[in-house]
N, C-alpha and C. Protein backbone atom coordinates (compact mmCIF):
# COMPACT_ATOMS: atom_id res chain seq x y z
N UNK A 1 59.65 20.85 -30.48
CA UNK A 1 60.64 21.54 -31.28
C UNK A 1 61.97 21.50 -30.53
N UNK A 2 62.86 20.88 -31.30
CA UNK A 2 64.46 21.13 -30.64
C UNK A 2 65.32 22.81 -30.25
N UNK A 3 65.82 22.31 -29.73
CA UNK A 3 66.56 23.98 -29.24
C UNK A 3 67.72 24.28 -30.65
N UNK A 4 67.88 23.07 -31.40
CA UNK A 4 68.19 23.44 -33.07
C UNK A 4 67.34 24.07 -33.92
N UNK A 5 65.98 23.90 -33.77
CA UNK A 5 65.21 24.40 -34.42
C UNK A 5 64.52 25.56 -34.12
N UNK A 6 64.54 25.39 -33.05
CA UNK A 6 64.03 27.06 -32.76
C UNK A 6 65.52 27.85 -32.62
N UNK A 7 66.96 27.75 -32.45
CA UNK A 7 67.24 28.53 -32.99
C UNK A 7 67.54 29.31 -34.80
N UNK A 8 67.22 28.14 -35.50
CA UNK A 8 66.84 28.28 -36.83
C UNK A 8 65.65 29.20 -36.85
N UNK A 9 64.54 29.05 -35.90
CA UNK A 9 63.34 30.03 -36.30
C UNK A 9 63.43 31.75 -35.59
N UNK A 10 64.78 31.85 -34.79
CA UNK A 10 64.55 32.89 -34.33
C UNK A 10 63.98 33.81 -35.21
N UNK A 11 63.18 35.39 -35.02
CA UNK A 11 63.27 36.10 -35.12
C UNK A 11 63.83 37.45 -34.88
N UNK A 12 64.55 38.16 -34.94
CA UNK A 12 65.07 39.47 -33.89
C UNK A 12 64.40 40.60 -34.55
N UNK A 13 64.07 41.79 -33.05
CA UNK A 13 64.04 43.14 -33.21
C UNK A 13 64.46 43.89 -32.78
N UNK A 14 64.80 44.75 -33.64
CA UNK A 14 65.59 45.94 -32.54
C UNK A 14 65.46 46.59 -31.65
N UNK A 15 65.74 46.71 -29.93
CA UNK A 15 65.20 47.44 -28.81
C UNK A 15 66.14 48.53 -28.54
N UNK A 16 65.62 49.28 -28.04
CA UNK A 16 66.25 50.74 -27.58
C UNK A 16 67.97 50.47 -26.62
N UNK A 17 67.40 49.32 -26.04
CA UNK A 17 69.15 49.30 -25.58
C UNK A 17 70.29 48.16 -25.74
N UNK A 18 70.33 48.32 -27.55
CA UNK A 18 71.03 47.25 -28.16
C UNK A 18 70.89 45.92 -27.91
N UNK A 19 69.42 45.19 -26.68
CA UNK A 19 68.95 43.79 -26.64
C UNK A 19 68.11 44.07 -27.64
N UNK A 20 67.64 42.43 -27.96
CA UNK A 20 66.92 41.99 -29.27
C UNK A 20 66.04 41.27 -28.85
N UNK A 21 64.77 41.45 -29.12
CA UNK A 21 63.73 40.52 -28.61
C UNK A 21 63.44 39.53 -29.88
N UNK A 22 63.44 37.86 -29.44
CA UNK A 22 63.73 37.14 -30.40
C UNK A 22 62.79 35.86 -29.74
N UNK A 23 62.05 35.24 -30.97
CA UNK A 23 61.64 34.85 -31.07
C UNK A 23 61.80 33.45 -30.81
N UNK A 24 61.56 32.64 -29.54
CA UNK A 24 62.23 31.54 -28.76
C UNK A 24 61.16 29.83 -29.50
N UNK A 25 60.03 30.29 -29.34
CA UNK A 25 59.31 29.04 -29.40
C UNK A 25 57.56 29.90 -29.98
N UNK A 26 56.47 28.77 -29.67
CA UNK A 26 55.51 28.92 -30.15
C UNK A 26 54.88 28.48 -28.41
N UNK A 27 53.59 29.03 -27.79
CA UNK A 27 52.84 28.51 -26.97
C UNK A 27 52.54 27.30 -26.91
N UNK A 28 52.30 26.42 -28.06
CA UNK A 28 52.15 24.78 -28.46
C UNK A 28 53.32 24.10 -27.75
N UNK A 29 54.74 24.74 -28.29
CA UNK A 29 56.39 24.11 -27.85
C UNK A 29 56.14 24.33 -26.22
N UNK A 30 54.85 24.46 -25.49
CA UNK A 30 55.09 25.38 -23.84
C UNK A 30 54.35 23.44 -23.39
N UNK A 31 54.89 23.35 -22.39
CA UNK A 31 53.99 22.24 -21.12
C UNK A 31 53.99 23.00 -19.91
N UNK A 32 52.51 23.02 -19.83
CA UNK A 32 52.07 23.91 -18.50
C UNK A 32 52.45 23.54 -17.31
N UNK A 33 53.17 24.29 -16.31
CA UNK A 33 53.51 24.26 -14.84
C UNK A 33 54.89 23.11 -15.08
N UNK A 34 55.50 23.54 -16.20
CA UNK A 34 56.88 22.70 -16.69
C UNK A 34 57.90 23.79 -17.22
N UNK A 35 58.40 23.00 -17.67
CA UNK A 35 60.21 23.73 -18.54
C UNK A 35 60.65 23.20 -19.32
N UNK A 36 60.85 24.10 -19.98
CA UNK A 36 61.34 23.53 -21.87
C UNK A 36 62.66 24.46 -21.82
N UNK A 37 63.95 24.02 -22.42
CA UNK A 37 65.40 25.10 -22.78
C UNK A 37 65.16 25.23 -23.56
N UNK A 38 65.75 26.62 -24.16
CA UNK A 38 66.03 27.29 -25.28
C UNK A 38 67.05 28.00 -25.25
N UNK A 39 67.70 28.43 -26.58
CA UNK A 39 68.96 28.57 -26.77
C UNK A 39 68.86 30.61 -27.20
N UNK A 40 69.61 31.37 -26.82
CA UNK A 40 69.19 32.36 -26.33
C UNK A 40 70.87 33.47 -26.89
N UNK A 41 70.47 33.89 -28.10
CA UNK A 41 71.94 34.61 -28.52
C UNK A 41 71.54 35.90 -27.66
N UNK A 42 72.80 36.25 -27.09
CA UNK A 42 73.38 37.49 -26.06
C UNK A 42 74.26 38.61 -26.30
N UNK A 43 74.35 39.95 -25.76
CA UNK A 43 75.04 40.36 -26.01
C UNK A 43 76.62 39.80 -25.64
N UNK A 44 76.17 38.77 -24.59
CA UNK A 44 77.75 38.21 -24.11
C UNK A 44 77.81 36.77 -24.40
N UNK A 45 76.85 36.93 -25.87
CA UNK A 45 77.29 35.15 -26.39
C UNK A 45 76.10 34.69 -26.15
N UNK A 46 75.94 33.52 -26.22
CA UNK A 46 74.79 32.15 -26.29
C UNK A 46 74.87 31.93 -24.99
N UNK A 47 73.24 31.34 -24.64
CA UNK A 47 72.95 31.34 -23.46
C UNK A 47 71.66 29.98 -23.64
N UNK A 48 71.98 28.86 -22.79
CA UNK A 48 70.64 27.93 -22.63
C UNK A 48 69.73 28.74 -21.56
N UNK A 49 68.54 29.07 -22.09
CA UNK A 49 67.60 29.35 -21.23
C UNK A 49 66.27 28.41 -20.12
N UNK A 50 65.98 28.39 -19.24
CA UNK A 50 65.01 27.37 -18.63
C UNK A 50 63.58 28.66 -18.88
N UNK A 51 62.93 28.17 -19.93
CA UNK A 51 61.40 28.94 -20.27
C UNK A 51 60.16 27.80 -18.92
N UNK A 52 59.23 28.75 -18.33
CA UNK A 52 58.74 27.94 -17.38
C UNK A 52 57.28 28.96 -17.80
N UNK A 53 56.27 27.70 -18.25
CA UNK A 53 54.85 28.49 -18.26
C UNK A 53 53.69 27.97 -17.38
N UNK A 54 53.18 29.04 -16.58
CA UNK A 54 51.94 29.10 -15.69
C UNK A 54 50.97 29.77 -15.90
N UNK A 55 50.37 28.95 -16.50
CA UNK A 55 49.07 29.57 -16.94
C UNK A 55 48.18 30.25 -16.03
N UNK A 56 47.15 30.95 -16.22
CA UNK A 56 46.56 31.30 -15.11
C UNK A 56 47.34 31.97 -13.75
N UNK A 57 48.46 32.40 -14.10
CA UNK A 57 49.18 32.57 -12.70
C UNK A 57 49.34 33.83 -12.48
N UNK A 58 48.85 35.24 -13.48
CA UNK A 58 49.22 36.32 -13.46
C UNK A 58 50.41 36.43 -14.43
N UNK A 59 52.00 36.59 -14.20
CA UNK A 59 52.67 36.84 -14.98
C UNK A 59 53.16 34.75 -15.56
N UNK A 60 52.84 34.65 -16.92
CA UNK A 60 52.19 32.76 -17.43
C UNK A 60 54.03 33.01 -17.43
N UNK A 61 54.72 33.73 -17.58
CA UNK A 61 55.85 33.01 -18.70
C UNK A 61 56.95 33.45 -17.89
N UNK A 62 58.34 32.32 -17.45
CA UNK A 62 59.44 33.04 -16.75
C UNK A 62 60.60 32.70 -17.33
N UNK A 63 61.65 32.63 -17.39
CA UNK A 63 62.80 33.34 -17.82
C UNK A 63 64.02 32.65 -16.98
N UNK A 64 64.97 32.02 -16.92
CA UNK A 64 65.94 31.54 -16.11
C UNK A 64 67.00 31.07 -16.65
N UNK A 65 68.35 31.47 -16.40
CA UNK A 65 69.15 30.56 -16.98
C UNK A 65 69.02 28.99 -16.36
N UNK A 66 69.49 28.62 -17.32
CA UNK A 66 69.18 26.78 -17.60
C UNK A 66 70.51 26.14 -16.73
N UNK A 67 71.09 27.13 -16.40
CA UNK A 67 72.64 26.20 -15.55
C UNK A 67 72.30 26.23 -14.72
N UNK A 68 72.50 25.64 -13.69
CA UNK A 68 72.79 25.21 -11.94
C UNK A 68 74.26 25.69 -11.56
N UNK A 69 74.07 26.13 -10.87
CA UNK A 69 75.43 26.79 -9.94
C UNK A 69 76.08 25.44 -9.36
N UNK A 70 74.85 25.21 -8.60
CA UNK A 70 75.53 24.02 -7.64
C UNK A 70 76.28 22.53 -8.57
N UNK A 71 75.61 22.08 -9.05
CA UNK A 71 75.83 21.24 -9.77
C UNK A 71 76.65 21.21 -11.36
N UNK A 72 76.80 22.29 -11.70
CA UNK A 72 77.70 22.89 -13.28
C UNK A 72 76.69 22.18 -13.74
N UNK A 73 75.61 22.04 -13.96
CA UNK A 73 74.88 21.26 -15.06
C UNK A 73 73.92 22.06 -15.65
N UNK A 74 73.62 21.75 -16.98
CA UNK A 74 72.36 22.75 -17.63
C UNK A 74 71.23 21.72 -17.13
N UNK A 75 70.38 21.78 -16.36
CA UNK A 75 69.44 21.27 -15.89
C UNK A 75 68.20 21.95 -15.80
N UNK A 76 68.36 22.95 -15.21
CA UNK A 76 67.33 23.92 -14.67
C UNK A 76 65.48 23.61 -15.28
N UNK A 77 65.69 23.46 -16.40
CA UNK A 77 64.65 23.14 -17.07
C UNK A 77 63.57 22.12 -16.56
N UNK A 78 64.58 21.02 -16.24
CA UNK A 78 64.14 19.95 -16.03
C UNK A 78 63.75 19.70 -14.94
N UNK A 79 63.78 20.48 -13.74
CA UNK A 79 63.12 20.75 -12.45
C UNK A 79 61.91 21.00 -12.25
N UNK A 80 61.61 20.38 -10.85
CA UNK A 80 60.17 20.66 -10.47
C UNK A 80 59.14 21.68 -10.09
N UNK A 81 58.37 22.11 -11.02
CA UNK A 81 57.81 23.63 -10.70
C UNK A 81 56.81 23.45 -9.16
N UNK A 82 56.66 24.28 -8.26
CA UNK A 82 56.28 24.19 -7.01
C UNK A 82 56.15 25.64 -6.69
N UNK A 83 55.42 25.79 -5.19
CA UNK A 83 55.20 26.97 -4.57
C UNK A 83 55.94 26.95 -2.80
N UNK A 84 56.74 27.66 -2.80
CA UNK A 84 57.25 27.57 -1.91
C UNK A 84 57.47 29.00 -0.64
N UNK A 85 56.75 29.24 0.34
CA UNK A 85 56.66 30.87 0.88
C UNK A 85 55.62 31.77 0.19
N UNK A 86 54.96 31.02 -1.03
CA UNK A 86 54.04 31.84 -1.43
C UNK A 86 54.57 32.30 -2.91
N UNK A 87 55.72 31.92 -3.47
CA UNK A 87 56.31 32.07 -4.67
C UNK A 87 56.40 30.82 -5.28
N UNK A 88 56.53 31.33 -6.45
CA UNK A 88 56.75 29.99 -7.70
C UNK A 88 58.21 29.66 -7.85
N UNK A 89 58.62 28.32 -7.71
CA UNK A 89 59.98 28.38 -7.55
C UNK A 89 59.91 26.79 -8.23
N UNK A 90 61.64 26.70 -8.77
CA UNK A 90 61.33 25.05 -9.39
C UNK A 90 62.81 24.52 -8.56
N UNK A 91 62.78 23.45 -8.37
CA UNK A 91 63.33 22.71 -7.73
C UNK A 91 64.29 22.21 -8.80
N UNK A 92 66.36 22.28 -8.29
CA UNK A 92 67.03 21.89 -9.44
C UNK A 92 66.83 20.15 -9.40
N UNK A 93 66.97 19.67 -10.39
CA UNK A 93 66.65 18.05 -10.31
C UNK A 93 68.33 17.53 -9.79
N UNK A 94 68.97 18.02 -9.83
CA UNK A 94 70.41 17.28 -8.92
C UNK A 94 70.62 17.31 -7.35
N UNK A 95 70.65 18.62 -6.83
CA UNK A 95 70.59 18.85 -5.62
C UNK A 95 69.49 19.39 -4.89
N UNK A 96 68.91 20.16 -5.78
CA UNK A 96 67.26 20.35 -5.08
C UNK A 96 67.48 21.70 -4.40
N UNK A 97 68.46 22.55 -4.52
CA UNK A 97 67.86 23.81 -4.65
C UNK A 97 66.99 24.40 -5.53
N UNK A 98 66.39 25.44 -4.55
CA UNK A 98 64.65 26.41 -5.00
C UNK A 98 65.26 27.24 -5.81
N UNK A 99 64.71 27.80 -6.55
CA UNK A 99 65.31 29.13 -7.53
C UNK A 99 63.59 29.33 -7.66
N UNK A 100 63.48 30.90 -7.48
CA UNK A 100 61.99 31.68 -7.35
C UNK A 100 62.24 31.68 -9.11
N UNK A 101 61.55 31.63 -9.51
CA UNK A 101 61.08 32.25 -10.84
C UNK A 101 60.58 32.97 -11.15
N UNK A 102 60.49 34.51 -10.65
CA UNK A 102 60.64 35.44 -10.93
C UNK A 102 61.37 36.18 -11.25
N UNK A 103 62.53 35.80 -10.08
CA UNK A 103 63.92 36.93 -10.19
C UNK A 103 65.10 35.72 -9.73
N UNK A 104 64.75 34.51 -9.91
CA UNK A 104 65.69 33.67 -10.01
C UNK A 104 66.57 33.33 -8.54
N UNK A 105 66.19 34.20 -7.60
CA UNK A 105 66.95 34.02 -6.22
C UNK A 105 66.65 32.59 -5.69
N UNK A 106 68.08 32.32 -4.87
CA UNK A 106 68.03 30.85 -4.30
C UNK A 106 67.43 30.59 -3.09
N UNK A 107 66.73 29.62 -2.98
CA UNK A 107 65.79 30.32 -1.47
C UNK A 107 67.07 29.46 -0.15
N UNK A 108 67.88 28.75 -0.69
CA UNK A 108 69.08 28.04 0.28
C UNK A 108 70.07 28.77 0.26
N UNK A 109 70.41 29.78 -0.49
CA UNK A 109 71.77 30.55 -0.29
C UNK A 109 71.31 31.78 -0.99
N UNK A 110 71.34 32.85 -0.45
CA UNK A 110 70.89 34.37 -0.55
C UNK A 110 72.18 34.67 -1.31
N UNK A 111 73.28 33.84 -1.59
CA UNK A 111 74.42 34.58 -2.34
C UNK A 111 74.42 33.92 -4.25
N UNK A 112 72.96 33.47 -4.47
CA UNK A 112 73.57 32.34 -5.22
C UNK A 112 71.90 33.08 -5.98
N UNK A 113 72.01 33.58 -7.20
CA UNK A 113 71.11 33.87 -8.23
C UNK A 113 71.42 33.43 -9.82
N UNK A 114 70.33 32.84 -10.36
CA UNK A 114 70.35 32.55 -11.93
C UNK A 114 70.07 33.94 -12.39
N UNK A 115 70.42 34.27 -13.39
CA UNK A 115 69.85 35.25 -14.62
C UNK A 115 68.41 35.05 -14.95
N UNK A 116 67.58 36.05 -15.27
CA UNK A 116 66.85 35.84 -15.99
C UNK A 116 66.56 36.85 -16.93
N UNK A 117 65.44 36.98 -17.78
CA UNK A 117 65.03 37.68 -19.14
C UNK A 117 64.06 38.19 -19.19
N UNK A 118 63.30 39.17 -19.67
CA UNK A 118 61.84 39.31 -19.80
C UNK A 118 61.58 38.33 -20.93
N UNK A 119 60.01 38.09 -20.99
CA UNK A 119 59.72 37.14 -22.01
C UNK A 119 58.31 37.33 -21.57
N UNK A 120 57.65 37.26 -22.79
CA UNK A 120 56.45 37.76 -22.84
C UNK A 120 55.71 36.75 -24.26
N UNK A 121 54.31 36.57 -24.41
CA UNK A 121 53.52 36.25 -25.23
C UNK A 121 53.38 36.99 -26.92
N UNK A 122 53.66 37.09 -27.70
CA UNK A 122 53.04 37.78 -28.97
C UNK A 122 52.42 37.33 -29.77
N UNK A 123 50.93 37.34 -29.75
CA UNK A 123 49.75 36.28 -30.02
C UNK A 123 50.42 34.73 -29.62
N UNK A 124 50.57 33.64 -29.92
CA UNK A 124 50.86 32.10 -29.97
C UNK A 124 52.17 32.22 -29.73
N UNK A 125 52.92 33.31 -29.79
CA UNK A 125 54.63 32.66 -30.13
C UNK A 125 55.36 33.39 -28.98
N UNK A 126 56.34 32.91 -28.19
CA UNK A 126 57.50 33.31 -27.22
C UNK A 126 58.10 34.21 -27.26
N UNK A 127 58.25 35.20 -26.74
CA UNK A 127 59.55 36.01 -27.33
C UNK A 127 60.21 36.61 -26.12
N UNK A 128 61.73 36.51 -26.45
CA UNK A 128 62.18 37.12 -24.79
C UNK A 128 63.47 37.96 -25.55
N UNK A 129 63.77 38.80 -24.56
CA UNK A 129 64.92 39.63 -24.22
C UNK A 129 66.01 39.39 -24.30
N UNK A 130 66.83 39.35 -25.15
CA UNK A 130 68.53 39.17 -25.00
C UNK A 130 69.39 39.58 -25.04
C-alpha cells in the first residue's frame, strides 16, 4: 500500500488531548524486522513516519520520524533494523547513524533525537498517535 493510499484510508479518533489516533496501515502492509513510511497528519502539520515491526519482541510496533538529521533525507525507513547495547536500533542507510527505536535517541550523538509516536495494534490494522 502507498503512503497515498493509506493516507486516503486514514481513520481518526478523538483522544483526550486533542491527538487523534489514526489509522496508518494494516499488519499485512508490515515486513517483519523492517520499515515501511507513512504519512502522519499532526497537530503541527504532516509528518513522514518510519513504522518498524518486531514481532515477538515484546513491544512488535515502533514509531520514528522518517527524516535523518544528519543527512536532510526522509530515509529512516529504509534502514537497517539491528541490536545494538542490548536495544533495537536501525541503522540510517546514508551515514549510518543508530537511532534506538524506542525513544528514537542517537547512539553517536546524545544531542541528536528523532520524534516518535505511540502506535499500537487494533486487531490486523496500525494505528498511531498524532
Amino acid at each position: 500500500m502507498t503512503a497515498t493510499a493509506m493516507k486516503k484510508e486514514m481513520d481518526t479518533v478523538d483522544s483526550e488531548n486533542s491527538k487523534v489516533w489514526q489509522k496508518i496501515c494494516t499488519q499485512a502492509d508490515l515486513v517483519a524486522f523492517s520499515g515501511v513510511a507513512a504519512w502522519l497528519e499532526t497537530a503541527d502539520g504532516p509528518a513522514q513516519v518510519a513504522v518498524f515491526y518486531l514481532p515477538d519482541q515484546g513491544n512488535e510496533l515502533f514509531a520514528l520520524d522518517h527524516h535523518d538529521p544528519f543527512s536532510n533525507a526522509n530515509v529512516i525507513a529504509r534502514g537497517i533494523v539491528g541490536d545494538l547495547k542490548g536495544s533495537a536500533v536501525v541503522a540510517s542507510p546514508i551515514y549510518k547513524q543508530h537511532f534506538r527505536l524506542e525513544d528514537g535517541q542517537c547512539l553517536e550523538d546524545e544531542d541528536v533525537k528523532l520524534r516518535t509516536w505511540k502506535i499500537e495494534f487494533k486487531g490486523d490494522e496500525v494505528w498511531i498517535e498524532g
